[in-house]
Protein backbone atom coordinates (compact mmCIF):
# COMPACT_ATOMS: atom_id res chain seq x y z
CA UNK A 1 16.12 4.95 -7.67
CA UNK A 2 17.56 2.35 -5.27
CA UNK A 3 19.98 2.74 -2.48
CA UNK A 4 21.35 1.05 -0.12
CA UNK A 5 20.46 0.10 3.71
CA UNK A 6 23.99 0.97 4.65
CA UNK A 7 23.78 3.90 3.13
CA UNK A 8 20.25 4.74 4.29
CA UNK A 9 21.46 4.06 7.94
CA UNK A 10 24.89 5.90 7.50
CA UNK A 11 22.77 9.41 5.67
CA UNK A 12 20.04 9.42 7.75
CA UNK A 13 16.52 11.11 7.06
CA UNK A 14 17.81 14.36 5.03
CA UNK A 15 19.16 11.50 2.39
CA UNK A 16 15.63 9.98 2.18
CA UNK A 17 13.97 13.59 1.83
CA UNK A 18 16.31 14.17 -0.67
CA UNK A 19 15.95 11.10 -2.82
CA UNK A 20 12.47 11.14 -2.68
CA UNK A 21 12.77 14.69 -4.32
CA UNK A 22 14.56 13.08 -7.21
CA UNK A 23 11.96 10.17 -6.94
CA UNK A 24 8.46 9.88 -6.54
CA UNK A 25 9.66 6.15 -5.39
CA UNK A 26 12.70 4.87 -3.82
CA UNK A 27 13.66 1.19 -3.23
CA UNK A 28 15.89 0.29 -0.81
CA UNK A 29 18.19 -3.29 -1.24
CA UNK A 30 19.07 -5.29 1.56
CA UNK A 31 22.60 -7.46 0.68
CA UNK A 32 22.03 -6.74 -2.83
CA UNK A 33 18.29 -7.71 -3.01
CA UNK A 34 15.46 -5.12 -3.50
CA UNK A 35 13.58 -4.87 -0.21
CA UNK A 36 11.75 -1.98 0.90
CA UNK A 37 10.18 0.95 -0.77
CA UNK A 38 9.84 4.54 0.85
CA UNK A 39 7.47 6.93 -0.85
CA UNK A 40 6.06 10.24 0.19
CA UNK A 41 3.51 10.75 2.57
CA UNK A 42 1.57 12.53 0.10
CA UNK A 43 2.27 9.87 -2.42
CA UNK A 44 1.29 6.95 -0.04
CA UNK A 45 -2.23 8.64 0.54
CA UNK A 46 -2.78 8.92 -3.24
CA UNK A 47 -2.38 5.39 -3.30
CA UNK A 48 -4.06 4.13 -0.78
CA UNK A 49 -7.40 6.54 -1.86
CA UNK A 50 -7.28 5.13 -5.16
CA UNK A 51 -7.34 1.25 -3.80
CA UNK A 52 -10.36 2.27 -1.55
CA UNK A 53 -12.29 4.03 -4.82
CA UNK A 54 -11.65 0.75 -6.84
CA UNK A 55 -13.03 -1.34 -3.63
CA UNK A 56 -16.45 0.80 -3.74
CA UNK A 57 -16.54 0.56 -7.76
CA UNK A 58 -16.31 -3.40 -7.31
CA UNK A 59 -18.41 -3.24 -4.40
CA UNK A 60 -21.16 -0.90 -6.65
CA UNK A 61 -21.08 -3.64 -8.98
CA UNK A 62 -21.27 -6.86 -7.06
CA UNK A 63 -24.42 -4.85 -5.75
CA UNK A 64 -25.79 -3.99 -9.18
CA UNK A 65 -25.02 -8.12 -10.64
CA UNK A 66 -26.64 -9.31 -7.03
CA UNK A 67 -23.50 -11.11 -6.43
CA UNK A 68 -24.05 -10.91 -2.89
CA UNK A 69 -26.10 -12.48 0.00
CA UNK A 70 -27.49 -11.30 2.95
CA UNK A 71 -27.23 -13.31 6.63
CA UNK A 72 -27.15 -12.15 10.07
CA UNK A 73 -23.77 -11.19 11.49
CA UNK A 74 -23.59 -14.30 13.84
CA UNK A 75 -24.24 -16.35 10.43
CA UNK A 76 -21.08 -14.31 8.38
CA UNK A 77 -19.13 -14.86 11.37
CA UNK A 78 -19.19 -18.36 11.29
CA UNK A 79 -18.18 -18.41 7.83
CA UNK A 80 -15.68 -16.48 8.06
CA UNK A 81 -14.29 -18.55 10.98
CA UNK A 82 -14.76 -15.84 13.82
């Protein structure tokens, strides 16, 4: 579904629950261009714990293929540019 900022700003937050009823996702377009998306809270959490169990499954294996190294923290600071 996507909507409008005018008529985001103009309906307010009972328009927002309500469209995300109708749909899990909701874009919103700024002068005609896609800009934003709104999604459930619920939704957004889903999300973000999925992107954290794929970062520990590549983690698990860069540990597993030794595709790592091990340095002091001073040392990984300074190569990270901290």
């Amino acid at each position: 579904m996507i909507i409008g900022a005018n008529e985001l700003k103009t309906k307010g937050a009972a328009f927002i629950e309500k469209s995300l009823q109708a749909a899990e996702e909701v874009f919103v377009s700024v002068r005609g261009k896609t800009k934003f998306v709104m999604l459930t809270v619920d939704e957004y959490e889903r999300l973000k714990e999925s992107e954290l169990e794929t970062a520990i499954r590549d983690a698990e294996e860069d540990y597993k293929k030794k595709r790592y190294t091990v340095d002091t923290a001073d040392k990984h600071f300074k190569k990270i540019g901290i």
